[in-house]
Protein backbone atom coordinates (compact mmCIF):
# COMPACT_ATOMS: atom_id res chain seq x y z
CA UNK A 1 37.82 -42.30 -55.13
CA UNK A 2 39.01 -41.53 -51.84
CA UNK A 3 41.49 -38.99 -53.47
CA UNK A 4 38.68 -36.80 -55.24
CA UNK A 5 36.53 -36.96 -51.61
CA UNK A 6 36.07 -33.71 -50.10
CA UNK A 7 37.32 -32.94 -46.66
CA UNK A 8 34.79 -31.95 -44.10
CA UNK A 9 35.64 -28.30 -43.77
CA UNK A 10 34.94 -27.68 -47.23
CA UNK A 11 31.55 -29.83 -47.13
CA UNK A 12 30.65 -27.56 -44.21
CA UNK A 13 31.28 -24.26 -45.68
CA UNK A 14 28.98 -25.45 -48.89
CA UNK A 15 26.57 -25.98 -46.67
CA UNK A 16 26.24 -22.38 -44.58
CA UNK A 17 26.76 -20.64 -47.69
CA UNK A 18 23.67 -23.16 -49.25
CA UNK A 19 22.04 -21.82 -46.26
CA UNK A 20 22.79 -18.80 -46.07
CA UNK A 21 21.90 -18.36 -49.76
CA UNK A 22 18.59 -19.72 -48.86
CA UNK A 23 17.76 -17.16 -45.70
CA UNK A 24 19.00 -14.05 -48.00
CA UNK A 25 16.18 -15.81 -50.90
CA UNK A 26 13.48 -15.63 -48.27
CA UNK A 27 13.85 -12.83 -46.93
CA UNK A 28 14.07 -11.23 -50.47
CA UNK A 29 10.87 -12.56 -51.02
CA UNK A 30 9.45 -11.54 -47.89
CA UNK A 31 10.55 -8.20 -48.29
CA UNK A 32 9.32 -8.19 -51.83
CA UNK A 33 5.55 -9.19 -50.93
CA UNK A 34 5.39 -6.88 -47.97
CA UNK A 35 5.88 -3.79 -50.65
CA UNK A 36 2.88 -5.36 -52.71
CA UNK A 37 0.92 -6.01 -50.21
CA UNK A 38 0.91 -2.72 -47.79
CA UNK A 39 1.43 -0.65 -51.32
CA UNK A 40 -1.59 1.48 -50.24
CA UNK A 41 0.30 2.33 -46.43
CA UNK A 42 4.25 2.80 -48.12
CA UNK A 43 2.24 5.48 -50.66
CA UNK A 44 0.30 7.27 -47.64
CA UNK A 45 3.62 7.29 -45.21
CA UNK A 46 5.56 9.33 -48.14
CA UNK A 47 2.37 11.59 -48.34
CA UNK A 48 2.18 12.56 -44.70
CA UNK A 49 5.92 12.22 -43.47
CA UNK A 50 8.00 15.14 -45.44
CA UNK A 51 11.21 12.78 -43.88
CA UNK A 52 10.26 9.41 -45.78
CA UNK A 53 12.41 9.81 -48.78
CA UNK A 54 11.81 6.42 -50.58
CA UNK A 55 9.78 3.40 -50.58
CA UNK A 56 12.99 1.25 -49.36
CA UNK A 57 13.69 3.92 -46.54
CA UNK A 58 9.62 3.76 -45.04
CA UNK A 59 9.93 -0.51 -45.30
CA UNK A 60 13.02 -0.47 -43.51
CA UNK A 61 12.89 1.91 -40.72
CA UNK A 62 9.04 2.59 -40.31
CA UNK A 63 8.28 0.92 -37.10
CA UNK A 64 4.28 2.06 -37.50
CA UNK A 65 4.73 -0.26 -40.86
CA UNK A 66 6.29 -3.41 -39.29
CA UNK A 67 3.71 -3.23 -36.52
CA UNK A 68 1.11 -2.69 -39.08
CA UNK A 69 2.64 -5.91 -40.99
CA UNK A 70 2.43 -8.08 -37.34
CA UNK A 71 -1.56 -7.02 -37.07
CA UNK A 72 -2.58 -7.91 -40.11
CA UNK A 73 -1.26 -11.07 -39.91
CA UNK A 74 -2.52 -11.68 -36.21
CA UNK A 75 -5.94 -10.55 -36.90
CA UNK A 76 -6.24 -12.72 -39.66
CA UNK A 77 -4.93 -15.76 -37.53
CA UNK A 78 -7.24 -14.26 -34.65
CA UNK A 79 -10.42 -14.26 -36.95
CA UNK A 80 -9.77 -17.96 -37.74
CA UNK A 81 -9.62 -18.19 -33.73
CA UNK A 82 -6.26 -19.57 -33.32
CA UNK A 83 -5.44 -19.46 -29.96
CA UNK A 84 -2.14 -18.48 -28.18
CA UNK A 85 -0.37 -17.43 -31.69
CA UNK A 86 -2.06 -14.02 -32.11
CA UNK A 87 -1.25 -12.32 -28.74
CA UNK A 88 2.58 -13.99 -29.28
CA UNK A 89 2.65 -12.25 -32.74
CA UNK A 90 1.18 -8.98 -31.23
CA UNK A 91 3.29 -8.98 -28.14
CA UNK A 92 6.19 -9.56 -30.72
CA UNK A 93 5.51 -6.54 -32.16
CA UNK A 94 5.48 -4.64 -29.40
CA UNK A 95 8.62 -5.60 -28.07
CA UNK A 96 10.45 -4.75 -31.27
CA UNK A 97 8.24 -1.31 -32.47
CA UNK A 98 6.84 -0.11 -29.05
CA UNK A 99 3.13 -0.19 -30.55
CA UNK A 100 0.95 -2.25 -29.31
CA UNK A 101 -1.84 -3.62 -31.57
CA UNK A 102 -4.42 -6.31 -30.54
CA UNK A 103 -5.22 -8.94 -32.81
CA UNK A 104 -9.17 -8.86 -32.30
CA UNK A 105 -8.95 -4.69 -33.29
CA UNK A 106 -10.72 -3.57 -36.43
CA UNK A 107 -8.32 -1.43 -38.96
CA UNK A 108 -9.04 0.00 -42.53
CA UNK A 109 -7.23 0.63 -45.37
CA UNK A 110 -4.36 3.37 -45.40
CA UNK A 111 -3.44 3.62 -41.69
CA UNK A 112 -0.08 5.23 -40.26
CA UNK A 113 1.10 5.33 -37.33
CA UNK A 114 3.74 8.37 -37.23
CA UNK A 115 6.98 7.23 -34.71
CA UNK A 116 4.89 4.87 -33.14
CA UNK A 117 6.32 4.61 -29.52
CA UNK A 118 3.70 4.06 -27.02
CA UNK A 119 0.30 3.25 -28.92
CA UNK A 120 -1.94 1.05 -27.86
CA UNK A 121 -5.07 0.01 -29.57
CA UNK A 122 -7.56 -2.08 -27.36
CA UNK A 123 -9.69 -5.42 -28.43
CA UNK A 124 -12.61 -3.85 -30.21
CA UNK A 125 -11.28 -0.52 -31.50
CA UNK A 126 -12.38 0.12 -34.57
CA UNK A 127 -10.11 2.56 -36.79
CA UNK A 128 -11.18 3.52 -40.81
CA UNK A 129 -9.41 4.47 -43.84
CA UNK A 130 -6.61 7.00 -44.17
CA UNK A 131 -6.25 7.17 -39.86
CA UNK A 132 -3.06 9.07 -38.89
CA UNK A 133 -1.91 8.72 -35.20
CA UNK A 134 1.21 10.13 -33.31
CA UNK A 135 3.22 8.61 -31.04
CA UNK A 136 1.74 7.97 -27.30
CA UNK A 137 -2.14 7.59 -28.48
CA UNK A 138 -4.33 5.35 -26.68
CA UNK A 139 -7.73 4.17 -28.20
CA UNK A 140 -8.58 2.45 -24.34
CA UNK A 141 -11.80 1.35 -22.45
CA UNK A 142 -12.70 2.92 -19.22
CA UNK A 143 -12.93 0.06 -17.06
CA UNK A 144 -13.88 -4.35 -16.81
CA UNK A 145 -16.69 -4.07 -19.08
CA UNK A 146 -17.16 -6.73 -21.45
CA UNK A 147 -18.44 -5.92 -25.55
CA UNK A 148 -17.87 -3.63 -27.33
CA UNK A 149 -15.62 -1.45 -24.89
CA UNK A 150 -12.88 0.47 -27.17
CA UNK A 151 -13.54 3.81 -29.47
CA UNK A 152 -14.56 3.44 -33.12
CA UNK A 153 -12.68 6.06 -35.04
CA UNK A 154 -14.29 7.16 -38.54
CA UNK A 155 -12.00 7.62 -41.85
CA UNK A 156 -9.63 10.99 -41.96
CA UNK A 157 -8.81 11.33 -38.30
CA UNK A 158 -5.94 12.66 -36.98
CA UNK A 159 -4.75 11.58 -33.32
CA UNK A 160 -2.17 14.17 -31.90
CA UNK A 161 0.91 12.98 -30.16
CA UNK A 162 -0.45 11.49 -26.35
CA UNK A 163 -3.88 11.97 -26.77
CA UNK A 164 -6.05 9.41 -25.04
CA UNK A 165 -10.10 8.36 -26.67
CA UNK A 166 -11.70 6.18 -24.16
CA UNK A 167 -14.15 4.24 -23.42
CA UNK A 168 -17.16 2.98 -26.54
CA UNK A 169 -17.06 6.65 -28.50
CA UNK A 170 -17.62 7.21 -31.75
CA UNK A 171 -15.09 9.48 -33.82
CA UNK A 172 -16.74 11.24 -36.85
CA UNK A 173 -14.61 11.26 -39.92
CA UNK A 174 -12.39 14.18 -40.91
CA UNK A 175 -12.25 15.01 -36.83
CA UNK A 176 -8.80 16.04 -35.58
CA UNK A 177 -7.85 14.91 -31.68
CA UNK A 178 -5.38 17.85 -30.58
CA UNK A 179 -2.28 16.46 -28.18
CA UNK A 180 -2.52 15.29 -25.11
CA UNK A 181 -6.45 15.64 -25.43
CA UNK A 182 -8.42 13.14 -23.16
CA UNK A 183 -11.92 12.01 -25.26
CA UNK A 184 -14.25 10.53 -23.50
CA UNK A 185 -17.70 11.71 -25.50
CA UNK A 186 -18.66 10.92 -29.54
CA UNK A 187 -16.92 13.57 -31.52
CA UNK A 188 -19.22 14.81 -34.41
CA UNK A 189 -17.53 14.60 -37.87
CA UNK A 190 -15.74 17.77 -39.06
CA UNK A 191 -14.56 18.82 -35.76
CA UNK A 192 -11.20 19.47 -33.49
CA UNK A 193 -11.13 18.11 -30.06
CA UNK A 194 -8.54 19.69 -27.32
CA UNK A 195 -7.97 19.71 -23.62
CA UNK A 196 -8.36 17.86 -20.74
CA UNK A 197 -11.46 16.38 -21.19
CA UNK A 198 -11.32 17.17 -24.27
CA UNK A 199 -13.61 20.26 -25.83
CA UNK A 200 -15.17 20.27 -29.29
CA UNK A 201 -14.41 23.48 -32.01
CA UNK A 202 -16.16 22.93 -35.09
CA UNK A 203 -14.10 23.86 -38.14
CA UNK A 204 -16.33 25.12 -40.39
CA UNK A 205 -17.27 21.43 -42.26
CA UNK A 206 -13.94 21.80 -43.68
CA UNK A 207 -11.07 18.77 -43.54
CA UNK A 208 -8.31 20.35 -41.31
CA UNK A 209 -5.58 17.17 -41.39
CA UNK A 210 -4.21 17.49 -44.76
CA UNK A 211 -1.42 19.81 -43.97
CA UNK A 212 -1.02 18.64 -40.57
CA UNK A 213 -0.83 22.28 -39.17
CA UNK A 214 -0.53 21.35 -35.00
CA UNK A 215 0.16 24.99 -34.12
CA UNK A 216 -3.43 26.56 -35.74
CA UNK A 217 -5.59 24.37 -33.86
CA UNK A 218 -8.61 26.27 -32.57
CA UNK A 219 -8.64 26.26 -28.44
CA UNK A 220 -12.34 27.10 -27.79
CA UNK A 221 -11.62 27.73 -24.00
CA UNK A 222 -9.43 30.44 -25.03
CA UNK A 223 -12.36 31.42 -27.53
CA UNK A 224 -14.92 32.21 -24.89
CA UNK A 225 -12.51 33.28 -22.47
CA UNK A 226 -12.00 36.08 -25.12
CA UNK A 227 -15.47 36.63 -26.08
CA UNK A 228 -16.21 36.96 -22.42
CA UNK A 229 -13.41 39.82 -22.14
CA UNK A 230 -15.52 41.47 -24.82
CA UNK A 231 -18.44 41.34 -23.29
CA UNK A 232 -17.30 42.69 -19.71
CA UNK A 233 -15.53 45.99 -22.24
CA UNK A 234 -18.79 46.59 -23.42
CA UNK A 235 -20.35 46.66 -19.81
CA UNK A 236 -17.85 48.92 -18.90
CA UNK A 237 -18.45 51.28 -21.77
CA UNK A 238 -21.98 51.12 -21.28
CA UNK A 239 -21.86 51.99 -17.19
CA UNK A 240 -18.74 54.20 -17.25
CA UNK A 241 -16.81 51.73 -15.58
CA UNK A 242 -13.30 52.13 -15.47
CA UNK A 243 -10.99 49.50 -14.96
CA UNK A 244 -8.97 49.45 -11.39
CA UNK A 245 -6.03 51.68 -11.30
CA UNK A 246 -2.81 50.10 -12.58
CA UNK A 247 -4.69 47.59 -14.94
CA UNK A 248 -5.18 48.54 -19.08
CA UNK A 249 -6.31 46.27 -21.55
CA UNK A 250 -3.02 44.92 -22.68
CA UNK A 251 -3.27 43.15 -19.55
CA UNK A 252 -6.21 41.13 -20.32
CA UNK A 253 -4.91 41.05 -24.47
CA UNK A 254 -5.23 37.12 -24.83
């Protein structure tokens, strides 16, 4: 008997490889159920991001996904009101993605987060279906008030790179946030937002996000600045004004 025993070594090595056969299984299978289950947000990342080129590509090196993955399942633990084990999870997340997601926020069907670094999404944000946002958005409150104290953003909005909503707003649906925009007032639906605070420009009741154009977004300051340069030519025409000597129109061409 003692000449057929194995010697240790060998055992051992049976064992990692047992083991390590057994970590490569689960993780297979973790992998595997992730694709099933956020089918709906691997399908709307290829839409949106020209650079996803495959399903295997957006699950392996989509940090919006994987922090997407760490919410659900911290919301979920957070509605059953375990304690401690939701705010680990979420801080998790952040450490590894840069996106910070808390558990107790509200989030629909089809969300993205595009790059990722530097979002944070407060306690009682509330975000619909088929929400895009950049990299460096903040959906904050505006101070230590308790409730309901974070924006509520409607299905089809776009959040441009560093914008910041604050404070309980509502976000109407199909409404684009321009970057770096600071929102602090409800947005209607159908709408862009830019500036600092941010400025509505109604679009016409038209959807504006599908093609994702940032460099057509209308400025309305620049609008009625322009308008008001019309209006001061047709003074002048009507008084016989002339501009002062030195100036022509090309200087005030906006």
């Amino acid at each position: 008997m003692h000449l057929f025993a194995q010697h240790p070594t060998v055992q051992l090595n049976n064992n990692v490889t047992e083991s390590g056969g057994m970590a490569l299984l689960i993780f297979v299978g973790i992998f595997v159920a992730i694709f099933f289950i956020f089918s709906d947000e691997i399908k709307t990342v290829k839409e949106r991001d020209p650079a996803a080129s495959s399903a295997l590509e957006v699950l392996l090196f989509y940090p919006g996904l994987h922090a997407l993955v760490f919410y659900r399942i911290s919301h979920k633990l957070w509605s059953w009101k375990v304690p401690i084990l939701p705010r680990w999870l979420s801080q998790t997340a952040r450490f590894f993605t840069g996106i910070e997601i808390h558990p107790g926020a509200q989030i629909g069907k089809s969300f993205f987060i595009d790059h990722g670094m530097g979002v944070v999404i407060g306690e009682t944000a509330i975000v619909g279906d088929n929400v895009l946002l950049y990299q460096g958005v903040t959906l904050g409150g505006t101070g230590k008030e308790t409730g309901k104290r974070h924006p509520t953003l409607g299905n089809q909005v776009v959040v441009g790179a560093g914008a910041k909503i604050l404070g309980n707003i509502t976000i109407g649906d199909n409404a684009y946030i321009g970057a770096n925009a600071v929102v602090i007032k409800n947005v209607p639906p159908n709408s862009t937002v830019v500036g600092i605070p941010g400025r509505i420009t109604k679009q016409e009741g038209r959807k504006i996000d599908m093609e994702l154009d940032h460099m057509h977004v209308s400025d309305p300051v620049m609008e009625n600045i322009s308008r008001l340069l019309g209006r001061i030519k047709t003074l002048e025409a009507k008084t016989g004004c002339e501009a002062p000597k030195g100036e022509s129109d090309v200087d005030f061409t906006i």
